[in-house]
Protein backbone atom coordinates (compact mmCIF):
# COMPACT_ATOMS: atom_id res chain seq x y z
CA UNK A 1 -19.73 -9.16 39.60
CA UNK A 2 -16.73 -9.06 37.50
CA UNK A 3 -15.37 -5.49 35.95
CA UNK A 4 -16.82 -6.10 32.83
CA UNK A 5 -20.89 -6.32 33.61
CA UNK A 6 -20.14 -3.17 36.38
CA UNK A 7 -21.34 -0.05 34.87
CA UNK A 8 -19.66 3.21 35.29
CA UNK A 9 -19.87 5.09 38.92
CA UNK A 10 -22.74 7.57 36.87
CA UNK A 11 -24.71 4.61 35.37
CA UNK A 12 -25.33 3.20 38.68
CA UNK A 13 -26.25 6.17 40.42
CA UNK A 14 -28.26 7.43 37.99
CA UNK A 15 -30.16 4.16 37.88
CA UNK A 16 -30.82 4.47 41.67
CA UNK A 17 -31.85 8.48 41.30
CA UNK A 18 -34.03 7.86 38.16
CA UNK A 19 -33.65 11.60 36.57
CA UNK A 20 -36.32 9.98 34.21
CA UNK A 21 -38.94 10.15 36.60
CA UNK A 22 -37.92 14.02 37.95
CA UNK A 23 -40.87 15.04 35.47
CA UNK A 24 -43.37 13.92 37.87
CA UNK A 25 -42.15 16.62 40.55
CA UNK A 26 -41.12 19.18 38.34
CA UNK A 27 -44.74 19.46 36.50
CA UNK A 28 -46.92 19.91 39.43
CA UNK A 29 -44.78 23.21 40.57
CA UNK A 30 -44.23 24.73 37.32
CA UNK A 31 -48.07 24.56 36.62
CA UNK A 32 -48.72 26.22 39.64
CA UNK A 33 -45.81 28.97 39.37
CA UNK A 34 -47.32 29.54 35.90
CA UNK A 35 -50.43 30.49 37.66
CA UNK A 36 -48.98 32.58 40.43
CA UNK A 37 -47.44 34.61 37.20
CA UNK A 38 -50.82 35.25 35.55
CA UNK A 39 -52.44 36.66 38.68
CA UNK A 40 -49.21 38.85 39.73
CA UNK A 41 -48.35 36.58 42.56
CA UNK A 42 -44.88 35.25 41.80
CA UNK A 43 -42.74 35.33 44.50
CA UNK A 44 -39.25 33.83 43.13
CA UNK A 45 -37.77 32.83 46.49
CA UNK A 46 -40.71 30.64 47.36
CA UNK A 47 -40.83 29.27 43.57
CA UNK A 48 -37.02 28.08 44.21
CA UNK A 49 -37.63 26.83 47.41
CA UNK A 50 -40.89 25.01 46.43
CA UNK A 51 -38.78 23.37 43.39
CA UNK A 52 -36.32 22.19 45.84
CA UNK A 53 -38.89 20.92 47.82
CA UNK A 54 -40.37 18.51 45.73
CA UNK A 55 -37.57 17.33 43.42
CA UNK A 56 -36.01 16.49 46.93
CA UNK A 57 -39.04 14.92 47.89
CA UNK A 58 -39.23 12.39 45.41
CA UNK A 59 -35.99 11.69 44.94
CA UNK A 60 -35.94 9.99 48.20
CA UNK A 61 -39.27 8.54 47.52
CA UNK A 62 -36.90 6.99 44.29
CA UNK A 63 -34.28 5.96 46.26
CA UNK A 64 -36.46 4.52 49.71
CA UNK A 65 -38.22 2.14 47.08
CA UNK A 66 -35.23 0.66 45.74
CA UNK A 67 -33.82 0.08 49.20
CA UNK A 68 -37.43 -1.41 50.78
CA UNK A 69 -38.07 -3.70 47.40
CA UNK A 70 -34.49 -4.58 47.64
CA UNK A 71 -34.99 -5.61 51.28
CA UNK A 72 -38.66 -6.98 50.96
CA UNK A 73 -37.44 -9.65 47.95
CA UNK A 74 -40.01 -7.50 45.72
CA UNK A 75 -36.63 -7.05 43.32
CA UNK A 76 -35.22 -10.69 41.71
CA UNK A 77 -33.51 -11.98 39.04
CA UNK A 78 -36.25 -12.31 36.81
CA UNK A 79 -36.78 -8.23 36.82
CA UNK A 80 -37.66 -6.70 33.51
CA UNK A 81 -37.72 -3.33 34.28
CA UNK A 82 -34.60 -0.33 34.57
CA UNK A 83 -31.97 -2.03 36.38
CA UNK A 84 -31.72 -1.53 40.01
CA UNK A 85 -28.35 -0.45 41.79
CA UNK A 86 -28.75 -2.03 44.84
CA UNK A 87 -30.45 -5.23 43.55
CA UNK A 88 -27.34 -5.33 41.35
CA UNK A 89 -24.76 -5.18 43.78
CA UNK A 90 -23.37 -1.97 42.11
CA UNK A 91 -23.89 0.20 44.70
CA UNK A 92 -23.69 -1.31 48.49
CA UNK A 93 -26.60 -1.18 51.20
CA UNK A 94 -24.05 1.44 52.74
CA UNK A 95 -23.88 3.71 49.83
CA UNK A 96 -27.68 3.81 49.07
CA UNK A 97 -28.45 4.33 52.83
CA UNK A 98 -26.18 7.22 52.77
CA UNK A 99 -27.91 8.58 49.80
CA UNK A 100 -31.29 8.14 51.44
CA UNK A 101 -29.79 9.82 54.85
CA UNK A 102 -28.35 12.97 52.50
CA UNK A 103 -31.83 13.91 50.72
CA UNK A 104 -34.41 13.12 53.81
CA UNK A 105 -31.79 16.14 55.37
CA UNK A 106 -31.92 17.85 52.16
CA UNK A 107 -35.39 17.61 51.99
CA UNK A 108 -35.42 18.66 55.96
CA UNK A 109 -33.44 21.80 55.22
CA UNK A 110 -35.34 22.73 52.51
CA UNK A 111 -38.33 22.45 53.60
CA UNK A 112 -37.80 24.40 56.73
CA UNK A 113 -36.62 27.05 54.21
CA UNK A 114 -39.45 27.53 52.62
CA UNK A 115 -41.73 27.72 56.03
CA UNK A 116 -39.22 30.28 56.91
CA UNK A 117 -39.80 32.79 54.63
CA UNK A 118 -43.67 31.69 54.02
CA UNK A 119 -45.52 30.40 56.96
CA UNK A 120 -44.32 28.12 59.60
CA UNK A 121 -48.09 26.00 59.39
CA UNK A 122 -46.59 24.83 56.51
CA UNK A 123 -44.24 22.58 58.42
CA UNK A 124 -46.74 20.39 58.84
CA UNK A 125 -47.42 19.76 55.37
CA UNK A 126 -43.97 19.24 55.29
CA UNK A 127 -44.17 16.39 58.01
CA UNK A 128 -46.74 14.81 55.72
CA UNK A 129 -44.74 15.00 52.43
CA UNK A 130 -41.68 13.37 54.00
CA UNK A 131 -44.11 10.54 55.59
CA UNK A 132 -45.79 9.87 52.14
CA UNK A 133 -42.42 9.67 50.37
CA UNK A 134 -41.19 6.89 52.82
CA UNK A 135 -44.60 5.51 53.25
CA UNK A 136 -44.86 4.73 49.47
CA UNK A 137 -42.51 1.56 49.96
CA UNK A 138 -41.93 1.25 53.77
CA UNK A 139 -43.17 1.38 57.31
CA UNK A 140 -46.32 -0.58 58.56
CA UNK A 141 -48.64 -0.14 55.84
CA UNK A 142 -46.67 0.56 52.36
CA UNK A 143 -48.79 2.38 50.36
CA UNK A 144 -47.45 0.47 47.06
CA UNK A 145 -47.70 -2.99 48.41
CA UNK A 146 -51.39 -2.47 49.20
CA UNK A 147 -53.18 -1.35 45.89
CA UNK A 148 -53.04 2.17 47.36
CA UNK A 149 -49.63 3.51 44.95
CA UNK A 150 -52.20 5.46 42.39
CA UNK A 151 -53.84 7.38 45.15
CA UNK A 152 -50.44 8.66 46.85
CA UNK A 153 -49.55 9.49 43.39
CA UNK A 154 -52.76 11.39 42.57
CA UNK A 155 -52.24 13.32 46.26
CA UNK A 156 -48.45 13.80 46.29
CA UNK A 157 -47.61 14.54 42.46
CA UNK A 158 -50.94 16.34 42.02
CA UNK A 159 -52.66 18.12 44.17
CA UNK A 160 -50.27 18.77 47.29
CA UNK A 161 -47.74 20.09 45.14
CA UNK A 162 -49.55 21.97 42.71
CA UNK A 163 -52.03 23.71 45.99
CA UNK A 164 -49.16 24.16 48.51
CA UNK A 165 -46.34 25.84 46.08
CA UNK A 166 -49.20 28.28 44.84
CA UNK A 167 -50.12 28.70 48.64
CA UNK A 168 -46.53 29.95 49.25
CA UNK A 169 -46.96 32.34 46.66
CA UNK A 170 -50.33 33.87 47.85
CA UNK A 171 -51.35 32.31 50.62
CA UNK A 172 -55.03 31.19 49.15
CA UNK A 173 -56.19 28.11 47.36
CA UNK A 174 -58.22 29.23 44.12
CA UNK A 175 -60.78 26.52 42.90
CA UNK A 176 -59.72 26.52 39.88
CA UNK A 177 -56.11 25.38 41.33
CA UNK A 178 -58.20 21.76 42.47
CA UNK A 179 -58.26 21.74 38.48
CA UNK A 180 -55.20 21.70 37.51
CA UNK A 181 -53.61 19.64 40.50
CA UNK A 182 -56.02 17.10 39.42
CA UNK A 183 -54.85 17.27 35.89
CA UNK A 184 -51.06 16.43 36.93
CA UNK A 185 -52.51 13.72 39.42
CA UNK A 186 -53.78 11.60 36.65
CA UNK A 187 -51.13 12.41 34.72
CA UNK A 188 -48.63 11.44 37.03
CA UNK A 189 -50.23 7.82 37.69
CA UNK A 190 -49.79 6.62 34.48
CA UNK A 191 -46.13 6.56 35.25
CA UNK A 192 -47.03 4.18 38.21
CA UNK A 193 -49.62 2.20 35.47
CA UNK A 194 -46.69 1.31 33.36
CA UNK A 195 -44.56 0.27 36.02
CA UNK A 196 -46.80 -2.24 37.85
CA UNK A 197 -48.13 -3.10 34.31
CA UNK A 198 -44.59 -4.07 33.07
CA UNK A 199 -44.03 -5.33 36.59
CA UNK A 200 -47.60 -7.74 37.46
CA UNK A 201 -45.60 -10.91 37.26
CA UNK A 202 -42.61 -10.24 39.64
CA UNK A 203 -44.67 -7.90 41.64
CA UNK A 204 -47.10 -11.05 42.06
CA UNK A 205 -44.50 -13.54 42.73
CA UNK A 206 -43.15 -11.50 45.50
CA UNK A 207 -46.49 -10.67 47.23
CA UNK A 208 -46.54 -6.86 46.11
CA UNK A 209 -50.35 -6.42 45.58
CA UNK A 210 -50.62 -3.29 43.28
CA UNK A 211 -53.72 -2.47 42.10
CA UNK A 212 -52.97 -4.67 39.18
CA UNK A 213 -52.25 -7.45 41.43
CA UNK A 214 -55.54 -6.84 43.03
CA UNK A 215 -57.73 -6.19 40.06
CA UNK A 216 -56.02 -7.82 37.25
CA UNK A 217 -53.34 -7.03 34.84
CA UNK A 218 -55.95 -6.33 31.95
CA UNK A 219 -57.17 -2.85 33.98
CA UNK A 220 -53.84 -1.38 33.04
CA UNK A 221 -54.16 -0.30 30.04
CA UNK A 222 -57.77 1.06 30.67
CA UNK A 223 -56.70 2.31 33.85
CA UNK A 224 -53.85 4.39 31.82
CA UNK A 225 -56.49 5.49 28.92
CA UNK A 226 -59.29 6.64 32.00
CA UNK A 227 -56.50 8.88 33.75
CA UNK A 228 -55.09 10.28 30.40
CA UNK A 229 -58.50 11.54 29.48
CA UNK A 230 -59.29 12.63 32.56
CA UNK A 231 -56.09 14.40 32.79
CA UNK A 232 -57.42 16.98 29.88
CA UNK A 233 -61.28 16.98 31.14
CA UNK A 234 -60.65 18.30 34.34
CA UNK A 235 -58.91 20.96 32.55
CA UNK A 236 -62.37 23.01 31.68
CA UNK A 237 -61.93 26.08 33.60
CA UNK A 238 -58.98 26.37 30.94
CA UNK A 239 -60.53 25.80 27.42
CA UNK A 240 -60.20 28.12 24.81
CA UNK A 241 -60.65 27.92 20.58
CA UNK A 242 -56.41 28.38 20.55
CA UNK A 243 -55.82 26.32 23.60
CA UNK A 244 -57.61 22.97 21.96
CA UNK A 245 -54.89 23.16 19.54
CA UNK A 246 -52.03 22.71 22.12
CA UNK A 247 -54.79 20.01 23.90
CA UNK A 248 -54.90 18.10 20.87
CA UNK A 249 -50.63 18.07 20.75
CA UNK A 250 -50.71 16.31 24.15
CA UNK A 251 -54.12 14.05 23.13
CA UNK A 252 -52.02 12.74 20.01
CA UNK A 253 -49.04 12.16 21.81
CA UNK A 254 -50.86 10.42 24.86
CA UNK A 255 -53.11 7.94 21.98
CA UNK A 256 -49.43 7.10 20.65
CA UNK A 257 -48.59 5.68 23.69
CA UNK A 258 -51.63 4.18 24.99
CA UNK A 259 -51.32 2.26 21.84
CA UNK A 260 -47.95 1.39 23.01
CA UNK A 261 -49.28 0.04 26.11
CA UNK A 262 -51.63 -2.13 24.17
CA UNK A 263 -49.44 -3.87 22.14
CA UNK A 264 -46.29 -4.04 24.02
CA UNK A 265 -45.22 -6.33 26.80
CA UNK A 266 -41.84 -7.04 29.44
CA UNK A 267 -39.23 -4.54 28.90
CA UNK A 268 -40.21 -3.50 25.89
CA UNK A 269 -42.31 -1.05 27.66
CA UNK A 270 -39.20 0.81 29.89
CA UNK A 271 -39.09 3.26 26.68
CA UNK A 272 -43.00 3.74 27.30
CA UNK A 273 -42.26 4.88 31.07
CA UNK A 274 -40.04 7.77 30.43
CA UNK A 275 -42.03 8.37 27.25
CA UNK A 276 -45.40 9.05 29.89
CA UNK A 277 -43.06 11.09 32.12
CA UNK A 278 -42.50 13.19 28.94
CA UNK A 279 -46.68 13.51 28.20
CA UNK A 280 -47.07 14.88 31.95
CA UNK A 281 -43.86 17.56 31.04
CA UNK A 282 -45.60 18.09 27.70
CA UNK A 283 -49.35 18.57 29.36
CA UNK A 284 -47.67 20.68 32.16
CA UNK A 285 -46.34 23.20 28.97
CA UNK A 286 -50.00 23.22 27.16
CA UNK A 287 -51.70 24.12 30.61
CA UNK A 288 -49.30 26.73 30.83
CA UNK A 289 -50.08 27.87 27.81
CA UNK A 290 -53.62 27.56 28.01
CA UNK A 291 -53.28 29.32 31.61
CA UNK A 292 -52.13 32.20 29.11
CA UNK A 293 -54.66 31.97 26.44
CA UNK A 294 -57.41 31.75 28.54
């Protein structure tokens, strides 16, 4: 690749890190921090910790599924979506298995952390988050190349995150907290929907059978509509006369871009995936406010 077509040093890592997608992580914990706050269980070590945790957590989730596509083939030429360091050649197999290396210990250190000064069970939830981040892409049974992506979604950017970072503030599991960690579950798949959406014909080509793959391209778009609704039902517990008004914010910015989804196609549709990591940070601030108003 000549000097020209390389991007900057930044560009290329920031293309392997997606910051784009940090919304995804971020939600889940703030939700549940909001909740800690309204019962008088805050604890702001844990809350850092917890953060740490699962921003850490899926970056290396990110950066594992560049580096398994990249060495399954699932990554060619004919790729449509955000350009891919490694796939690239602007960042070597050295570099990005460095990267992967620094955050599993970050992720390690953290999460040891936050058992320390919470309870030391929670080491093996731990165990499990760092197996479902490299699971995702790699190992025996990758979750993504099996139709199975959407569930580990719904689990590890829903309700692990928002259950276990409100455990380590009080050490109970409320039922309305099953609520809410539902809510950023569905939420959170639709990032994954318009990814294998925009995706079906290389991820077909190369043998990665996403649910898509397996069910049929057309389900995306329903598939995205189902979870976006069911994103504010599950919400109940929460309603309130002032709180539909922040509800119907998210609902009209969630129509604008299932509508999107309908009538776009190829990369056209890369705005529409950091747009949908924006509606799960914009339905994580109208639960919190609802969390308030309620």
């Amino acid at each position: 690749m000549n000097a020209k077509s390389s991007p900057s040093a930044s560009r290329a890592w920031l293309a392997l890190l997606r910051p784009h997608t940090l919304p995804a992580s971020i939600s889940p914990v703030a939700v549940a921090l909001a909740y800690a706050l309204t019962d008088g269980t805050f604890r702001p070590l844990q809350a850092i910790l917890a953060l740490v945790v699962a921003v850490t957590a899926q970056t290396v989730s990110n950066v594992a599924n560049d580096w398994f596509d990249y060495k399954k083939g699932a990554d060619t030429d004919a790729r449509v979506g955000f350009e891919r360091g490694i796939s690239k050649g602007w960042l070597s197999e050295r570099q990005v298995l460095g990267a992967l290396f620094f955050f599993i210990i970050l992720l390690a250190l953290s999460g040891f952390a936050l058992c320390a000064v919470s309870s030391w069970w929670m080491l093996g939830v731990g165990i499990v988050v760092a197996i479902g981040a490299l699971a995702y892409s790699a190992g025996p049974y990758p979750l993504a190349y099996h139709g199975l992506g959407e569930v580990a979604v719904f689990v590890f950017y829903g309700l692990v995150p928002v259950l276990f970072t409100y455990y380590v503030q009080a050490g109970h599991f409320p039922m309305e907290l099953w609520h809410l960690g539902a809510s950023m579950g569905f939420a959170g798949v639709n990032i994954l929907v318009v990814n294998n959406y925009r995706d079906y014909a290389e991820d077909r080509r190369s043998g990665k059978r996403t649910i898509l793959v397996i069910k049929g391209r057309d389900l995306g778009p329903r598939l995205y509509l189902a979870c976006g609704l069911l994103s504010i039902m599950v919400l109940y517990p929460f309603y309130s006369a002032p709180g539909f008004l922040f509800l119907l914010l998210y609902l009209a910015f969630f129509m604008a871009n299932y509508r999107r989804l309908s009538t776009q196609d190829g990369a056209a549709l890369n705005p529409l995936l950091a747009r949908t990591a924006r509606a799960l940070f914009l339905l994580a601030a109208v639960t919190i406010a609802m969390l308030y108003l309620s």
